[in-house]
N, C-alpha and C. Protein backbone atom coordinates (compact mmCIF):
# COMPACT_ATOMS: atom_id res chain seq x y z
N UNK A 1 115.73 -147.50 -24.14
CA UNK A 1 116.81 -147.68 -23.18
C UNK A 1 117.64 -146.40 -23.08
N UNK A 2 118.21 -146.37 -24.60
CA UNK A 2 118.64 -144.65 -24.40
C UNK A 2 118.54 -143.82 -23.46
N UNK A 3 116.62 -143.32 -23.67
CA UNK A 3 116.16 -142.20 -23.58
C UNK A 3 115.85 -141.94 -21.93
N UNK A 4 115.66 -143.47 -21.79
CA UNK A 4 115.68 -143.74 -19.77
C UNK A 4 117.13 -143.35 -18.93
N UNK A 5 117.98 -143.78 -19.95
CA UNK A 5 119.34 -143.20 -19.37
C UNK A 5 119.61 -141.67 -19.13
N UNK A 6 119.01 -141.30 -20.60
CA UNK A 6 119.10 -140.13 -20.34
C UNK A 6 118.12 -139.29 -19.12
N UNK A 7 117.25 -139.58 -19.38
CA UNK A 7 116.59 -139.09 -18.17
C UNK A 7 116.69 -139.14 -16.74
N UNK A 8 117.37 -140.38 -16.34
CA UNK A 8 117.98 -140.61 -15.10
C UNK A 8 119.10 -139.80 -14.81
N UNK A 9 120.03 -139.25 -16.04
CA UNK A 9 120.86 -138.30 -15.83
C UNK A 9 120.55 -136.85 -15.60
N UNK A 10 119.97 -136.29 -15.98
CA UNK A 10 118.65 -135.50 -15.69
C UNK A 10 118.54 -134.99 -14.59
N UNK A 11 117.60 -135.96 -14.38
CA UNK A 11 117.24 -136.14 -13.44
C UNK A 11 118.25 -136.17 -11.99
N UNK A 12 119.48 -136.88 -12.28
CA UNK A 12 120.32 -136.77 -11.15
C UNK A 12 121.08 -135.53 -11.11
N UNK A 13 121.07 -134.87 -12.09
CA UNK A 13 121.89 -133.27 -12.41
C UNK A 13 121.17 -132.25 -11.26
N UNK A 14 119.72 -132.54 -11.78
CA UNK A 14 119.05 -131.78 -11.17
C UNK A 14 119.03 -131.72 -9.82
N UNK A 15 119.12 -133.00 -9.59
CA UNK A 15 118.98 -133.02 -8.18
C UNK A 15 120.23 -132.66 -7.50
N UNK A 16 121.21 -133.01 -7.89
CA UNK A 16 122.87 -132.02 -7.37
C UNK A 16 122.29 -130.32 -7.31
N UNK A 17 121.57 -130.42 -8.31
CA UNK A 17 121.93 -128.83 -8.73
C UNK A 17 121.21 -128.12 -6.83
N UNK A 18 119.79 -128.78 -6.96
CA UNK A 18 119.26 -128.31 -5.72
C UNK A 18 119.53 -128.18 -4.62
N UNK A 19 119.90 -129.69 -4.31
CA UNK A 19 120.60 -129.91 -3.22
C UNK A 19 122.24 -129.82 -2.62
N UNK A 20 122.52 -128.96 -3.63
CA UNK A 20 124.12 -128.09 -3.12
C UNK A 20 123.87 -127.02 -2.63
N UNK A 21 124.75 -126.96 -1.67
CA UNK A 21 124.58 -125.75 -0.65
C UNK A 21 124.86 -124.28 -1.61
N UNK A 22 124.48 -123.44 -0.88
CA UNK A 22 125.03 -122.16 -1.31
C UNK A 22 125.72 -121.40 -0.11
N UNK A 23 126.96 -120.18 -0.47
CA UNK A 23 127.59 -119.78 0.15
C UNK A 23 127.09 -118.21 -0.18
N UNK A 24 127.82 -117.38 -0.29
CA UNK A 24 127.69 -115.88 -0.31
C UNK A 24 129.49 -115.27 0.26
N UNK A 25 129.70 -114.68 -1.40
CA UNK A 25 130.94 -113.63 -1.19
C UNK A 25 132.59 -114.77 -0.64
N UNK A 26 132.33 -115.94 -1.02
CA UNK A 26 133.78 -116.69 -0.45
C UNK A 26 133.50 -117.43 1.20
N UNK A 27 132.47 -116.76 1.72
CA UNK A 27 131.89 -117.46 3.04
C UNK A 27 132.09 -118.52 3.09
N UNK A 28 132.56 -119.41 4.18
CA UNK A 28 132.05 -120.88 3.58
C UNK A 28 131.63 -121.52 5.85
N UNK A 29 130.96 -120.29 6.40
CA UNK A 29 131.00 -120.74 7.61
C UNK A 29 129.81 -121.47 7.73
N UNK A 30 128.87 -120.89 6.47
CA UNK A 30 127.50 -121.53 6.73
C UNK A 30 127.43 -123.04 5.92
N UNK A 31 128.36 -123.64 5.38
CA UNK A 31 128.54 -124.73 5.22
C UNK A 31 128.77 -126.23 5.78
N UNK A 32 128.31 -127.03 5.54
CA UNK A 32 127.68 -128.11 6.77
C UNK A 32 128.55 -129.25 5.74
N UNK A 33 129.04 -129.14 4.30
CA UNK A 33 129.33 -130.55 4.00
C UNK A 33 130.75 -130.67 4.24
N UNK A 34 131.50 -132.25 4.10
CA UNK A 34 132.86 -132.31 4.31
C UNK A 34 133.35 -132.85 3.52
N UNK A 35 134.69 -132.70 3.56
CA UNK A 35 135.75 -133.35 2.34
C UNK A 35 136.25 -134.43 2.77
N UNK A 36 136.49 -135.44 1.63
CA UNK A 36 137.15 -136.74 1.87
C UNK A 36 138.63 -136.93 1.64
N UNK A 37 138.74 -136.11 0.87
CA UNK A 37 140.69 -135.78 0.55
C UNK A 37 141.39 -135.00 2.12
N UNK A 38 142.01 -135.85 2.62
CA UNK A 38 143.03 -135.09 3.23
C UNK A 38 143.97 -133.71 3.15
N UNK A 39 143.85 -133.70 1.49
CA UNK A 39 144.29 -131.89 1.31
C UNK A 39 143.41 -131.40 1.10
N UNK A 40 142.00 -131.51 1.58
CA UNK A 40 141.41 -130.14 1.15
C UNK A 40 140.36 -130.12 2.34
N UNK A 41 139.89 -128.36 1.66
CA UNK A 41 138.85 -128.50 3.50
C UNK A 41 137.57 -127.50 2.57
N UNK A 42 136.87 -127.16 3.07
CA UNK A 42 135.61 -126.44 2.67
C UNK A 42 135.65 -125.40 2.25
N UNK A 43 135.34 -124.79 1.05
CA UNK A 43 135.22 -123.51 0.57
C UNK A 43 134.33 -122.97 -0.20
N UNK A 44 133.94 -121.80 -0.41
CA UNK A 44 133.20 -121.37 -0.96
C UNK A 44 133.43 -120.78 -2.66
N UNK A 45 133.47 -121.45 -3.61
CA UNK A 45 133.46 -121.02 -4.76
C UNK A 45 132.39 -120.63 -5.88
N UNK A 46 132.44 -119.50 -6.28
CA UNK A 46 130.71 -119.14 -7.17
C UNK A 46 129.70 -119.38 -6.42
N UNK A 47 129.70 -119.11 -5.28
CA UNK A 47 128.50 -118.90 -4.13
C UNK A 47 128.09 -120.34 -3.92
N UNK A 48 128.82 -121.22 -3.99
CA UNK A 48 128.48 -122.81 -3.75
C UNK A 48 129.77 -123.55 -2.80
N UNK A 49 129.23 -124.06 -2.06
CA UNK A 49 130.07 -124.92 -1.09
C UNK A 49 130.54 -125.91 -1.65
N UNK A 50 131.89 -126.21 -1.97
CA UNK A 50 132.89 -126.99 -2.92
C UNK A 50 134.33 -127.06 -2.02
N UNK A 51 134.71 -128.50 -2.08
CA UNK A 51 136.28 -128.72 -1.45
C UNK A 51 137.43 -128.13 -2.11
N UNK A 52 138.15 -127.58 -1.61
CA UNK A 52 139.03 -126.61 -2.25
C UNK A 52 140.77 -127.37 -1.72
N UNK A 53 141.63 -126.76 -2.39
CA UNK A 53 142.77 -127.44 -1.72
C UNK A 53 143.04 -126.77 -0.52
N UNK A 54 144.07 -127.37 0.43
CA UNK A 54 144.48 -126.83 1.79
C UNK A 54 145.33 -125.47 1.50
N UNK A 55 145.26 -123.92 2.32
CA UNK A 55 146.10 -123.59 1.68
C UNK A 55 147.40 -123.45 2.49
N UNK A 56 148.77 -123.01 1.36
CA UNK A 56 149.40 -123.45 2.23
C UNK A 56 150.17 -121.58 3.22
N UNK A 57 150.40 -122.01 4.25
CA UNK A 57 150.70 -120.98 5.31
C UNK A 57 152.18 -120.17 4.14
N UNK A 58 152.00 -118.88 4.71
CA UNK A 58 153.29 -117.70 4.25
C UNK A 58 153.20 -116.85 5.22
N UNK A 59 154.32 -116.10 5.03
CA UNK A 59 154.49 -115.26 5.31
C UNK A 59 155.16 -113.75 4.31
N UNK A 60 155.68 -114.60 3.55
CA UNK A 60 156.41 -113.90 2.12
C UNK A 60 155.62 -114.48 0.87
N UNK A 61 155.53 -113.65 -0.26
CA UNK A 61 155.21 -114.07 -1.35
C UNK A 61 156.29 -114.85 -1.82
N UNK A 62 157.39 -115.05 -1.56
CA UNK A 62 158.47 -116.27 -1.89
C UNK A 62 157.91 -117.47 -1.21
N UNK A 63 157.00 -117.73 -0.66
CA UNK A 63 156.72 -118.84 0.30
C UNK A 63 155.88 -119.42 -0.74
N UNK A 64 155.27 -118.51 -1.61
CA UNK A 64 154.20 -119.14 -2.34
C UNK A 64 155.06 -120.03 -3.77
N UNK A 65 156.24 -119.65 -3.70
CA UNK A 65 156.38 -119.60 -5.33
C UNK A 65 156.73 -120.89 -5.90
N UNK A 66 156.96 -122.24 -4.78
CA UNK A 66 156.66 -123.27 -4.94
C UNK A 66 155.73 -124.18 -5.31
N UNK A 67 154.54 -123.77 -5.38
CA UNK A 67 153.40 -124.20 -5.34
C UNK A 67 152.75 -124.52 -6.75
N UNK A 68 153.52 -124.16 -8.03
CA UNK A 68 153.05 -124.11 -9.29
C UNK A 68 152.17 -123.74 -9.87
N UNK A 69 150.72 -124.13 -10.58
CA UNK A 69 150.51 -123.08 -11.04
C UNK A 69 149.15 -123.05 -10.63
N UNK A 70 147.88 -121.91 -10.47
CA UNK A 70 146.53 -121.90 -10.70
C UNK A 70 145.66 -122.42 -11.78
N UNK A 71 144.42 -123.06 -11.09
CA UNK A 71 143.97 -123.91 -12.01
C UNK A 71 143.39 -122.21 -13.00
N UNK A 72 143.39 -121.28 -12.63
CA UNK A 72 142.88 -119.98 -14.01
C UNK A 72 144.09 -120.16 -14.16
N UNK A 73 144.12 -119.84 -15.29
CA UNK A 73 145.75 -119.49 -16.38
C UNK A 73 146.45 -118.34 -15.97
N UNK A 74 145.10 -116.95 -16.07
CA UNK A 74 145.37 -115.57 -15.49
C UNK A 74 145.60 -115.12 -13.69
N UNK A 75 145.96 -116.36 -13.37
CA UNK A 75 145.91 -116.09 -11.84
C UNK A 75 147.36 -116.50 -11.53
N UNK A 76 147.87 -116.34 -10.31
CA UNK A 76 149.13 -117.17 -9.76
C UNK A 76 148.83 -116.99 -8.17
N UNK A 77 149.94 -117.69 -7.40
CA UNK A 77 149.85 -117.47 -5.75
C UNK A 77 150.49 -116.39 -5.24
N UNK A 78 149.78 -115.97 -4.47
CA UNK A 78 149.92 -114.55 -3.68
C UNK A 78 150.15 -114.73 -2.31
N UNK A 79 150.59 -114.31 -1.01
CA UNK A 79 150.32 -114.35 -0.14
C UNK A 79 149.52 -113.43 0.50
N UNK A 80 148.39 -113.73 1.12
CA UNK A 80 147.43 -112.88 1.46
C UNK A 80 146.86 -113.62 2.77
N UNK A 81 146.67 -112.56 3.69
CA UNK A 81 146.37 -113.12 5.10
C UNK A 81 147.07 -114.58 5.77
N UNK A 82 148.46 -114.99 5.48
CA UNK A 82 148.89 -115.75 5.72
C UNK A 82 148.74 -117.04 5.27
N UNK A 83 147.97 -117.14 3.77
CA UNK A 83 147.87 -118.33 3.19
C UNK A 83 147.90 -117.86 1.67
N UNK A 84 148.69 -118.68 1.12
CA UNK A 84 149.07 -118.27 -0.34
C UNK A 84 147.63 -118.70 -1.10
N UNK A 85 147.59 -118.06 -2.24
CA UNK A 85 145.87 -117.92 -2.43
C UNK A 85 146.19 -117.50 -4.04
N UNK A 86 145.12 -118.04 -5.02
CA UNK A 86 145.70 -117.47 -6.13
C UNK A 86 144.41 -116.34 -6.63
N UNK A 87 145.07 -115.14 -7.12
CA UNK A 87 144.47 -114.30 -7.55
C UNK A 87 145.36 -113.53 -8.47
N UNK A 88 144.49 -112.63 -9.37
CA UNK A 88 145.02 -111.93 -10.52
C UNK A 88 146.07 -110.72 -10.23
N UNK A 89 147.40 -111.30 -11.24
CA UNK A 89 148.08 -110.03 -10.54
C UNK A 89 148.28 -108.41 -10.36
């Protein structure tokens, strides 16, 4: 019973693993899947198409500083191209 479980898990890993899209460099235009959360929309993370949060609009890096913290430890929000974005400072 175990060993069937385990293998069905496996087995279903694998099959995520294949059948997830891939992106290239943060791209995410060639991406076809969608998100079910209302805050988030399509992005490209580690060359894989993954729901990301919404980001939110700036214009100042004070716009960002509400937003708390990045899920990296070493990162925080920046404003960059008009959407606060977290990257290393």
């Amino acid at each position: 019973m175990r060993s069937s479980l385990f293998l069905l898990f496996i087995s279903a890993s694998v099959l995520v693993t294949v059948f997830s899209e891939k992106c290239n460099h943060g791209d995410s235009t060639g991406c076809s899947n969608q998100c079910t959360n209302a805050n988030e929309v399509v992005g490209c993370e580690h060359d894989t198409c993954t729901c990301v949060p919404t980001p939110q609009a700036c214009i100042l890096g004070a716009d960002c500083a509400g937003l708390g913290t990045c899920p990296k430890h070493d990162e925080s929000y920046h404003c960059v191209d008009g959407a606060c974005k977290c990257q290393k400072p």
